[in-house]
N, C-alpha and C. Protein backbone atom coordinates (compact mmCIF):
# COMPACT_ATOMS: atom_id res chain seq x y z
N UNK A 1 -35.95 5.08 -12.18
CA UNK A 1 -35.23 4.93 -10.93
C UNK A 1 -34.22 3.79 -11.05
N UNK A 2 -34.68 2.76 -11.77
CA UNK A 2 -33.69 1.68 -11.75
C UNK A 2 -32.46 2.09 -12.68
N UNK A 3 -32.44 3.25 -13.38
CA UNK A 3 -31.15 3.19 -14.12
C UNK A 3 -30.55 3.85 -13.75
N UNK A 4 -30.57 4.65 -12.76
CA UNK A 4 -29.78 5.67 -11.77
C UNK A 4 -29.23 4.33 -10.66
N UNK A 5 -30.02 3.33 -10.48
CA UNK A 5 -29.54 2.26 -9.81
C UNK A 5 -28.75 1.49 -10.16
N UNK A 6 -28.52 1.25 -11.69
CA UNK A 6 -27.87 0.58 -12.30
C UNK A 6 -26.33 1.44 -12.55
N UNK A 7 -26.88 2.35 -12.60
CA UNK A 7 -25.45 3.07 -12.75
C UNK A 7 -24.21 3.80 -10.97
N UNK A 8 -25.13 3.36 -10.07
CA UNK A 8 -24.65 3.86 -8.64
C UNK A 8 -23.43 2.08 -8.33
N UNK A 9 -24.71 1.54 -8.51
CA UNK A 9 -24.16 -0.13 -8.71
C UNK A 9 -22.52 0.01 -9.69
N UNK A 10 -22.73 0.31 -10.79
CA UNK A 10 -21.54 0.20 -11.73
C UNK A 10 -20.18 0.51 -11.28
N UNK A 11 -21.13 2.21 -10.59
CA UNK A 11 -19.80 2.87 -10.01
C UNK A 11 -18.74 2.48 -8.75
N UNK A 12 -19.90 1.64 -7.78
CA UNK A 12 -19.44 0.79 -6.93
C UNK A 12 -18.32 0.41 -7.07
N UNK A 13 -18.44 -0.67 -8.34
CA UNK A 13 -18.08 -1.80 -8.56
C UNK A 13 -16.55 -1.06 -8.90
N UNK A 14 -16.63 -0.11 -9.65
CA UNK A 14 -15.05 -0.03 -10.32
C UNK A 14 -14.38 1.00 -9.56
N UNK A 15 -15.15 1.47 -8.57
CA UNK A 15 -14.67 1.67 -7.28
C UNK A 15 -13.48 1.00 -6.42
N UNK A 16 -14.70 -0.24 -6.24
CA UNK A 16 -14.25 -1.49 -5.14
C UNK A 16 -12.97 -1.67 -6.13
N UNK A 17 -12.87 -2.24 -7.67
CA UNK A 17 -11.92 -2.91 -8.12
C UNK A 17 -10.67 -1.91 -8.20
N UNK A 18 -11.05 -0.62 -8.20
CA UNK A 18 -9.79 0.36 -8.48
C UNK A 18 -9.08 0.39 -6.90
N UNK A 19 -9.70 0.05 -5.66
CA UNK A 19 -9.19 0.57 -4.43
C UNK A 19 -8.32 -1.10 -4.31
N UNK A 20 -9.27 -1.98 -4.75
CA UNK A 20 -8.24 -3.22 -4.90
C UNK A 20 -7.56 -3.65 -5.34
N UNK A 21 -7.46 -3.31 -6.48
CA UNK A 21 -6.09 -3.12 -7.47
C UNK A 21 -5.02 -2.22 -6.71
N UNK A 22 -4.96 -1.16 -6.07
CA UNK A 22 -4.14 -0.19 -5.74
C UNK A 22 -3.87 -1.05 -4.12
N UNK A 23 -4.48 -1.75 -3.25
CA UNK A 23 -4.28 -2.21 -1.86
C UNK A 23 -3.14 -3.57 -2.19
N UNK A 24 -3.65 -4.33 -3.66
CA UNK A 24 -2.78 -5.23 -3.85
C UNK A 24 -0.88 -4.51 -4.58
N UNK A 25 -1.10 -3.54 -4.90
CA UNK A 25 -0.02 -2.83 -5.04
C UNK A 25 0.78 -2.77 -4.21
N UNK A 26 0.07 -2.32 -3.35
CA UNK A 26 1.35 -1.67 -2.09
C UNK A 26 1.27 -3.16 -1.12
N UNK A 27 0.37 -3.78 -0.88
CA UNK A 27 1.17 -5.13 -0.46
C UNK A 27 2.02 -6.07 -1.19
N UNK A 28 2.49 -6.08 -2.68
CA UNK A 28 3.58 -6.76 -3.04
C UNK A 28 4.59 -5.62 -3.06
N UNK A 29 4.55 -4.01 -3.12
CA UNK A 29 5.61 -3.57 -2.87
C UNK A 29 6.13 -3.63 -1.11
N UNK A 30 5.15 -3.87 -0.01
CA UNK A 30 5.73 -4.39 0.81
C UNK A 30 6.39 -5.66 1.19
N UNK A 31 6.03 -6.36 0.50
CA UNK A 31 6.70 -7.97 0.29
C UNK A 31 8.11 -7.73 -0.34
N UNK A 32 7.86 -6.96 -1.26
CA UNK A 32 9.56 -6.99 -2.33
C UNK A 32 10.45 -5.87 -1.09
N UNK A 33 10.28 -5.56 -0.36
CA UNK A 33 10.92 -4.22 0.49
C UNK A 33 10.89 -5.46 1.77
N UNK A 34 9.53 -5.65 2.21
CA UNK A 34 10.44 -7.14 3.65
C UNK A 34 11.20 -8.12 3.14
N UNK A 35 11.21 -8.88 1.70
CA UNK A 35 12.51 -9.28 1.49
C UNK A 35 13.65 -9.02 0.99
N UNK A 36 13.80 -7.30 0.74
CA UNK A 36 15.13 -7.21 0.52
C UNK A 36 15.16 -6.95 -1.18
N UNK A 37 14.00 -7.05 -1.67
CA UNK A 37 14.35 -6.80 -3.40
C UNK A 37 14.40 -5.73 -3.72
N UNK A 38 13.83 -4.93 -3.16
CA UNK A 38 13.49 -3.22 -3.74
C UNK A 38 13.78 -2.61 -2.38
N UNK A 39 14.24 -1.42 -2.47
CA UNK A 39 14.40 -0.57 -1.26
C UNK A 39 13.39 0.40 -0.74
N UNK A 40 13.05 0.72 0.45
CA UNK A 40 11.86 1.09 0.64
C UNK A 40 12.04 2.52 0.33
N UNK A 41 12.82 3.11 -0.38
CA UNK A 41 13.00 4.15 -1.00
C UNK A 41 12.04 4.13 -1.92
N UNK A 42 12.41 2.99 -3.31
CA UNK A 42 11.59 2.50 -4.30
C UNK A 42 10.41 1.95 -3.91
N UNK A 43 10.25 1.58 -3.18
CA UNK A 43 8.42 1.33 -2.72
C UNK A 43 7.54 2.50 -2.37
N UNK A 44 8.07 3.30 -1.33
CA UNK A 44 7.03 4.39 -1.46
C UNK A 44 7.31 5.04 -2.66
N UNK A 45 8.63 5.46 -3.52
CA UNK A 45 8.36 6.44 -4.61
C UNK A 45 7.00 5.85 -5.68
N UNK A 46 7.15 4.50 -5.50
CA UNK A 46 6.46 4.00 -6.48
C UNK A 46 4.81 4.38 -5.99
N UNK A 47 4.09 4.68 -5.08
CA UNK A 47 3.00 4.36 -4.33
C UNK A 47 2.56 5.93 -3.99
N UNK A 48 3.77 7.06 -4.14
CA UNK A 48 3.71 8.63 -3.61
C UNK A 48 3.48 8.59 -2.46
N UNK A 49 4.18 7.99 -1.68
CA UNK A 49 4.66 8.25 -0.22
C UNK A 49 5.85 8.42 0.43
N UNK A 50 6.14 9.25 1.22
CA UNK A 50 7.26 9.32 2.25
C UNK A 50 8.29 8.26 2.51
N UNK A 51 9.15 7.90 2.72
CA UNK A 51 9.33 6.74 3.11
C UNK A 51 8.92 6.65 5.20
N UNK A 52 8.84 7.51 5.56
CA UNK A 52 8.37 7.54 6.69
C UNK A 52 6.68 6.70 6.62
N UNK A 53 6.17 7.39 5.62
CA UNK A 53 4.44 7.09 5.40
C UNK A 53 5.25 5.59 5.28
N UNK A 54 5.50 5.11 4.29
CA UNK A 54 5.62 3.96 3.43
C UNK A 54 5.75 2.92 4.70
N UNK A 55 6.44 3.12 5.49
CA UNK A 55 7.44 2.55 6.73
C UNK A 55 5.45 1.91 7.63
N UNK A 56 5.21 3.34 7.80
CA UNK A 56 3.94 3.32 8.74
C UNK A 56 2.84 2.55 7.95
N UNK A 57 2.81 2.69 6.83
CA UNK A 57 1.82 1.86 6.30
C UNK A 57 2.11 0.19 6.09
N UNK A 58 3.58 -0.01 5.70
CA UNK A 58 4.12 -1.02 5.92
C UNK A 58 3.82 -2.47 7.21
N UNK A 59 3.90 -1.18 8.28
CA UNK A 59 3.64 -1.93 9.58
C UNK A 59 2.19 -2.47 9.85
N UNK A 60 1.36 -1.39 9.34
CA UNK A 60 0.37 -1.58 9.80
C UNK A 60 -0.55 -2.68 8.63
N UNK A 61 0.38 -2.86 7.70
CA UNK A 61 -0.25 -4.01 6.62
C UNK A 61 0.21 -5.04 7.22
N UNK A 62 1.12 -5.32 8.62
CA UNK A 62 1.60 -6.91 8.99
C UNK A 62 3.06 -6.96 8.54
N UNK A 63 3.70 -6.07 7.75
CA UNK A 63 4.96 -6.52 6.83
C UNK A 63 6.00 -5.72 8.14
N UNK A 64 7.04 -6.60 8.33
CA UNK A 64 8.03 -6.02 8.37
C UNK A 64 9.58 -5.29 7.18
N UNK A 65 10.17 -4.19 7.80
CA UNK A 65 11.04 -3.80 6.75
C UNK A 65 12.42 -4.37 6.88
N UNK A 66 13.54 -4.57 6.00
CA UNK A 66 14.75 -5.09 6.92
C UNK A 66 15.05 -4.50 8.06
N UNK A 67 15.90 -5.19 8.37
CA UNK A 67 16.41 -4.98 10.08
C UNK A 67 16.87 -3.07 10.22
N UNK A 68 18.15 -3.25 8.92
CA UNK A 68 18.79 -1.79 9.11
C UNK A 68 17.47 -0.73 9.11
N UNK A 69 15.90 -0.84 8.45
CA UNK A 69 15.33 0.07 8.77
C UNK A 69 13.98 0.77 10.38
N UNK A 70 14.45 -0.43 11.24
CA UNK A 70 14.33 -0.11 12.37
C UNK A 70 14.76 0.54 13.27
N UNK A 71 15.60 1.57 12.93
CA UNK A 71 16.11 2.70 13.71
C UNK A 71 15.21 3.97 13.43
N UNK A 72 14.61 3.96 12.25
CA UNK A 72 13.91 5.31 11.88
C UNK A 72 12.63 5.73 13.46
N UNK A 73 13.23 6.98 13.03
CA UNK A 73 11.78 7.57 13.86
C UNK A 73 10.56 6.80 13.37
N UNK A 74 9.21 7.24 14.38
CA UNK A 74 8.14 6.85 13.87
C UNK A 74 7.76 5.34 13.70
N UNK A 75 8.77 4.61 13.63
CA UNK A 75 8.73 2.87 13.19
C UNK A 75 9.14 1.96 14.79
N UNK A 76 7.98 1.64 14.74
CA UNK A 76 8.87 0.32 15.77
C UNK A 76 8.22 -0.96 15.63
N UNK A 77 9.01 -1.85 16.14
CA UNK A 77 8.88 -3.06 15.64
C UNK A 77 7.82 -3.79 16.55
């Protein structure tokens, strides 16, 4: 029993580190897109999202996008 435990445990783990590796992703591609380095074109392509998604996920991580992309549907400030 304990090695079916040992191995549920393992899977956890590189679980947790693969979903955190990928959450820290898309918050420095929202950082490089709220200041202007990368276009949020290039942030969601990079991440396989919409830029609509990208926009919505954006917001809801705390980040704002530049100014010019506050006209889009779906986004408000």
């Amino acid at each position: 029993m304990e090695y079916y435990e040992d191995i549920a445990r393992k899977e956890g783990i590189e679980l947790g580190m693969s979903q955190g590796i990928s959450e820290g992703e898309s918050k420095k591609l929202y950082e490089l897109v709220e200041k202007g380095i990368i276009t949020i074109t290039t942030g969601a392509d990079n991440i396989g999202l919409s830029v609509d998604e990208f926009l919505n996920q954006m917001k809801l991580a705390g980040y704002k996008p530049p100014k010019q992309y506050f006209h889009r549907k779906n986004f408000r400030s």
